[in-house]
C-alpha atoms as a PDB file:
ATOM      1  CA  UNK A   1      25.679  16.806  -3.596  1.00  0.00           C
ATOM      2  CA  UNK A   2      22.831  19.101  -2.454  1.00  0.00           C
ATOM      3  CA  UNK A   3      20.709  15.763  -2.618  1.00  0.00           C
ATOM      4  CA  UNK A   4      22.277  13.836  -1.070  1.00  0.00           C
ATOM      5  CA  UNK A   5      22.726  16.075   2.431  1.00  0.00           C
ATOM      6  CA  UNK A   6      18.641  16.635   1.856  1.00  0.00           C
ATOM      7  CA  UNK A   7      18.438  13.163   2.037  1.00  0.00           C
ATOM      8  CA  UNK A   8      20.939  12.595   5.043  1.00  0.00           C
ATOM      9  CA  UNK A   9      18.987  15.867   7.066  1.00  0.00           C
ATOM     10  CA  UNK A  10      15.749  13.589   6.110  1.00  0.00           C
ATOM     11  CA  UNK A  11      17.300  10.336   7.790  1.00  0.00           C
ATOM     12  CA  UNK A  12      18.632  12.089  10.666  1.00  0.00           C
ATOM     13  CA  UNK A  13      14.897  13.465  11.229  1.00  0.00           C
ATOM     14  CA  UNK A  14      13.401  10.245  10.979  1.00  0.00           C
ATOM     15  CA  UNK A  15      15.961   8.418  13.167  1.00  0.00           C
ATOM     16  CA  UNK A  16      15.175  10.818  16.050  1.00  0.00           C
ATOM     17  CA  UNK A  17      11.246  10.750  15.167  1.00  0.00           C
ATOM     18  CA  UNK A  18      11.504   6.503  15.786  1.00  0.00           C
ATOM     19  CA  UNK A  19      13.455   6.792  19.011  1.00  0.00           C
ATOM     20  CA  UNK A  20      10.528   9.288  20.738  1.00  0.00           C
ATOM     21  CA  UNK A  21       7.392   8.358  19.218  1.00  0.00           C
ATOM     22  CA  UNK A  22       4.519   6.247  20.042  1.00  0.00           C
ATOM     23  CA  UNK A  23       3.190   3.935  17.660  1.00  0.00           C
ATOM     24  CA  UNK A  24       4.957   3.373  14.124  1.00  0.00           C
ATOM     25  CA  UNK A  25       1.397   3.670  12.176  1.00  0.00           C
ATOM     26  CA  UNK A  26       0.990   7.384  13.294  1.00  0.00           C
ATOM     27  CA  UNK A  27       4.840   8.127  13.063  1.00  0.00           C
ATOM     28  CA  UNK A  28       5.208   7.048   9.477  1.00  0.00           C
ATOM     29  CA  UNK A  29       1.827   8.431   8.539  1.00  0.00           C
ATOM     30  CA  UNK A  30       2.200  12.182   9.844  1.00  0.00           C
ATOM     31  CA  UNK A  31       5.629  12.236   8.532  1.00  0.00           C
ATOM     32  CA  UNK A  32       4.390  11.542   5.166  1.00  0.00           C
ATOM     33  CA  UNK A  33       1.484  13.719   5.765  1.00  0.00           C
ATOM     34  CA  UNK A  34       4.601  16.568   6.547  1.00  0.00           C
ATOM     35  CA  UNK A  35       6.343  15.996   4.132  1.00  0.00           C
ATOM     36  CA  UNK A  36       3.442  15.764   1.043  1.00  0.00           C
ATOM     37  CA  UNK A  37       2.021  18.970   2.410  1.00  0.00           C
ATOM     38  CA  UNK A  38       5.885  20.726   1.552  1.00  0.00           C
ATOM     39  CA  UNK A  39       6.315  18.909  -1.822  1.00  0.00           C
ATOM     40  CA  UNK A  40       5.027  19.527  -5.549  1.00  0.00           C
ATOM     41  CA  UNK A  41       4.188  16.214  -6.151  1.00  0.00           C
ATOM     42  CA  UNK A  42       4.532  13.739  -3.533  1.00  0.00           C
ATOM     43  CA  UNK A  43       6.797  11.892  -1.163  1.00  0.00           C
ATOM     44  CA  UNK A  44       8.963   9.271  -2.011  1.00  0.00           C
ATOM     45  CA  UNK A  45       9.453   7.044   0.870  1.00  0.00           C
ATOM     46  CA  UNK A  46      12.438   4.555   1.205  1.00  0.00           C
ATOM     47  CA  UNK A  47      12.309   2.221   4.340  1.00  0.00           C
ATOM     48  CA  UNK A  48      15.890   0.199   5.098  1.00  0.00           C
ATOM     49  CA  UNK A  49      17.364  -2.105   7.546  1.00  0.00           C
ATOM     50  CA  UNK A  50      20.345  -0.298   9.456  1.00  0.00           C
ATOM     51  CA  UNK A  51      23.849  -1.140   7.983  1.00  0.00           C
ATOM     52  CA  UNK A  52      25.395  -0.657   4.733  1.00  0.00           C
ATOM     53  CA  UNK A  53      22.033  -1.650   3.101  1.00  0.00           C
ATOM     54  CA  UNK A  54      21.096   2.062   4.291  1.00  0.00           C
ATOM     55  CA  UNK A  55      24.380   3.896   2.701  1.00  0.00           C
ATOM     56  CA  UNK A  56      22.992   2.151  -0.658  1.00  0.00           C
ATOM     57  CA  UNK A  57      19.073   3.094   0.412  1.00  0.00           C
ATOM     58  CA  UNK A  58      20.191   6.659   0.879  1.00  0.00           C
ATOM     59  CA  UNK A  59      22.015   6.252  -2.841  1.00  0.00           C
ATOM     60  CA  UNK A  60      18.489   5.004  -3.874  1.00  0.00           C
ATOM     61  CA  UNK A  61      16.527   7.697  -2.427  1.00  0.00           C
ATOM     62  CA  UNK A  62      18.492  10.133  -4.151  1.00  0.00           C
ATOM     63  CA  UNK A  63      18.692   8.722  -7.310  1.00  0.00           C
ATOM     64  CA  UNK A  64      15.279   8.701  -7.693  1.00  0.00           C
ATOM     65  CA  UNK A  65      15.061  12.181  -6.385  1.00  0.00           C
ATOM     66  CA  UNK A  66      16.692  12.638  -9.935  1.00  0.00           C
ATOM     67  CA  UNK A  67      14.246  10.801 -11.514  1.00  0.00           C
ATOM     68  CA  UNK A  68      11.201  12.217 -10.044  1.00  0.00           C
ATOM     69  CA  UNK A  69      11.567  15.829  -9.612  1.00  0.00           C
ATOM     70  CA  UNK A  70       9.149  17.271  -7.264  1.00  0.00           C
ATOM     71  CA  UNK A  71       8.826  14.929  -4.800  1.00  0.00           C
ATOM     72  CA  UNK A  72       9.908  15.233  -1.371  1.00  0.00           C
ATOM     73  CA  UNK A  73      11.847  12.236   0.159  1.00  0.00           C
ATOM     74  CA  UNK A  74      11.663  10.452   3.411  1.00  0.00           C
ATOM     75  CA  UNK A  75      14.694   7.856   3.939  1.00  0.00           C
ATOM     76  CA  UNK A  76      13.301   5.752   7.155  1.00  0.00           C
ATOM     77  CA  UNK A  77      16.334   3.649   9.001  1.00  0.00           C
ATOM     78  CA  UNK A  78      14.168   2.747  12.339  1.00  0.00           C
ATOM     79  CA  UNK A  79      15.416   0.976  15.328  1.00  0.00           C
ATOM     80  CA  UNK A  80      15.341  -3.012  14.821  1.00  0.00           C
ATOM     81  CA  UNK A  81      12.472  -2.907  17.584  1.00  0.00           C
ATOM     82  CA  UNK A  82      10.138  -0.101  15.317  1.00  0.00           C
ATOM     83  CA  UNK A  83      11.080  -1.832  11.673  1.00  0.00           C
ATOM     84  CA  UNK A  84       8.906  -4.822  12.203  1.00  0.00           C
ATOM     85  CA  UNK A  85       6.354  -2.088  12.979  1.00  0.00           C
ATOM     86  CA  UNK A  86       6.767  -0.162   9.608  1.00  0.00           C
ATOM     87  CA  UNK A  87       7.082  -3.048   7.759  1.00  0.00           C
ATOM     88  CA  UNK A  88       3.712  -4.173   8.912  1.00  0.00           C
ATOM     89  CA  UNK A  89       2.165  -1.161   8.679  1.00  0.00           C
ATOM     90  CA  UNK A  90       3.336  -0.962   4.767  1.00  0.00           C
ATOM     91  CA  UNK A  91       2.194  -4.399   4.619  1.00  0.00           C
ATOM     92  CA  UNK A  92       6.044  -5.392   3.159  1.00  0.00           C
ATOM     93  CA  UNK A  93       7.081  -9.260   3.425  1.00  0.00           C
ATOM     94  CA  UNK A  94      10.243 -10.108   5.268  1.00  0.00           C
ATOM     95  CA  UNK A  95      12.376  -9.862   2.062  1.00  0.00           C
ATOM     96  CA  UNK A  96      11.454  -6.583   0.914  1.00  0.00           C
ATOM     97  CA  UNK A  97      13.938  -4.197   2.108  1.00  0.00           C
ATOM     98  CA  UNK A  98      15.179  -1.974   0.989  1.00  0.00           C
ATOM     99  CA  UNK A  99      11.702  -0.673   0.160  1.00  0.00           C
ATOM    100  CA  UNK A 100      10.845   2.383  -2.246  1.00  0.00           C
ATOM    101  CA  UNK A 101       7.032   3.368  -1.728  1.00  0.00           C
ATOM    102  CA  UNK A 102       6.475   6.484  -3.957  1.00  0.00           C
ATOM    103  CA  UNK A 103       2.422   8.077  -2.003  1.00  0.00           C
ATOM    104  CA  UNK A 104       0.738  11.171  -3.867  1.00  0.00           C
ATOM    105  CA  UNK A 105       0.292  14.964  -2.284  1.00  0.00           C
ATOM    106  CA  UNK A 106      -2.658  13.307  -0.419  1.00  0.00           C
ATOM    107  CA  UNK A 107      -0.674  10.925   1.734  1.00  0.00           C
ATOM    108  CA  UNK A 108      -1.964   8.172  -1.031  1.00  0.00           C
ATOM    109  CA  UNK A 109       0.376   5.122  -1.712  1.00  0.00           C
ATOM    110  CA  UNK A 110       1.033   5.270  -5.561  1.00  0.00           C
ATOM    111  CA  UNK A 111       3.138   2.983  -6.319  1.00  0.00           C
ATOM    112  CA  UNK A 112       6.200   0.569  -4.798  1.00  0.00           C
ATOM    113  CA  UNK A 113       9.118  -1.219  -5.723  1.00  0.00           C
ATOM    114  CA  UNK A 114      10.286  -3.738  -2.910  1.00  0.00           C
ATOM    115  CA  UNK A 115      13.009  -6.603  -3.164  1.00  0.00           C
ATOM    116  CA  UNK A 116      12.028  -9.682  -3.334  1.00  0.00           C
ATOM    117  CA  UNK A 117      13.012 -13.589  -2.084  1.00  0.00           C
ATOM    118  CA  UNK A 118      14.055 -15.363  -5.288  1.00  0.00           C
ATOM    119  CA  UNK A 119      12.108 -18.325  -6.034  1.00  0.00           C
ATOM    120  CA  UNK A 120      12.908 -21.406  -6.276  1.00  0.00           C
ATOM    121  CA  UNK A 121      12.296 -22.788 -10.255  1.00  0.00           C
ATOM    122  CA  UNK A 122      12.600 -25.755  -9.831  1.00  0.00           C
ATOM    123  CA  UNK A 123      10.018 -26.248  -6.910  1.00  0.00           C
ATOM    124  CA  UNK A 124       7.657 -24.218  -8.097  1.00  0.00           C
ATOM    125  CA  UNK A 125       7.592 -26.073 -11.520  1.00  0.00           C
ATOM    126  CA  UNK A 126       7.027 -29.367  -9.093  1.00  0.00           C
ATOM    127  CA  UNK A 127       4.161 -27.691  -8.030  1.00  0.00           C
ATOM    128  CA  UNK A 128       2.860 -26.476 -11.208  1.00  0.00           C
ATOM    129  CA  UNK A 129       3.068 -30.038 -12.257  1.00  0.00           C
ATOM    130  CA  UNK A 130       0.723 -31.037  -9.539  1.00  0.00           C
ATOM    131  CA  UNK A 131      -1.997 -29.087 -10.110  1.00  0.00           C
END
């Protein structure tokens, strides 16, 4: 439960840093600068649409607070307007939220998992056969 109310007091923080702040490349950067400098290992940083995809990114967040002990998270649940703004600053298609971007103590992306569009099998065989 403790987790959980970390990650909540994380979103809260985040939702208020969006609503003041000037450009989205500097917000999301010094947050995860913050947050790195306070953690043992890294920051794990989850970036959702608003709605009840964000209840199940917060779930997300913390389980993999379980799963990676030491690092800090950082559940980000911008403003429609700023999102587009992340997202292209993570350099994250149009399909990939929920988004889980795990960056080192250094502020260094390490690794991400990010949903993806299904694809089509049956075109993409088509076009296979083409070429």
């Amino acid at each position: 439960m403790k987790t959980i109310f970390k990650v909540l007091g994380t979103a809260a923080a985040i939702t208020a840093l969006t609503a003041t702040a000037g450009t989205t490349q500097s917000d999301l950067k010094s947050s995860v600068m913050a947050k790195a400098a306070d953690s043992k290992k890294g920051v794990i940083v989850v970036l959702s649409d608003r709605g009840d995809i964000a209840a199940d990114a917060a779930f997300l967040l913390s389980a993999q607070l379980k799963q990676n002990p030491g690092f800090a998270p950082l559940l980000v649940v911008p403003e429609r307007d700023k999102l587009q703004g992340y997202m292209k600053t993570l350099a994250l298609p149009s399909q990939a939220l929920p988004a889980v971007i795990f960056f080192n103590k250094s502020g260094k992306e390490i690794g991400r998992v990010v949903g993806a569009k299904p694809v089509d099998a049956k075109a993409h065989l088509t076009q296979a056969a083409i070429n």
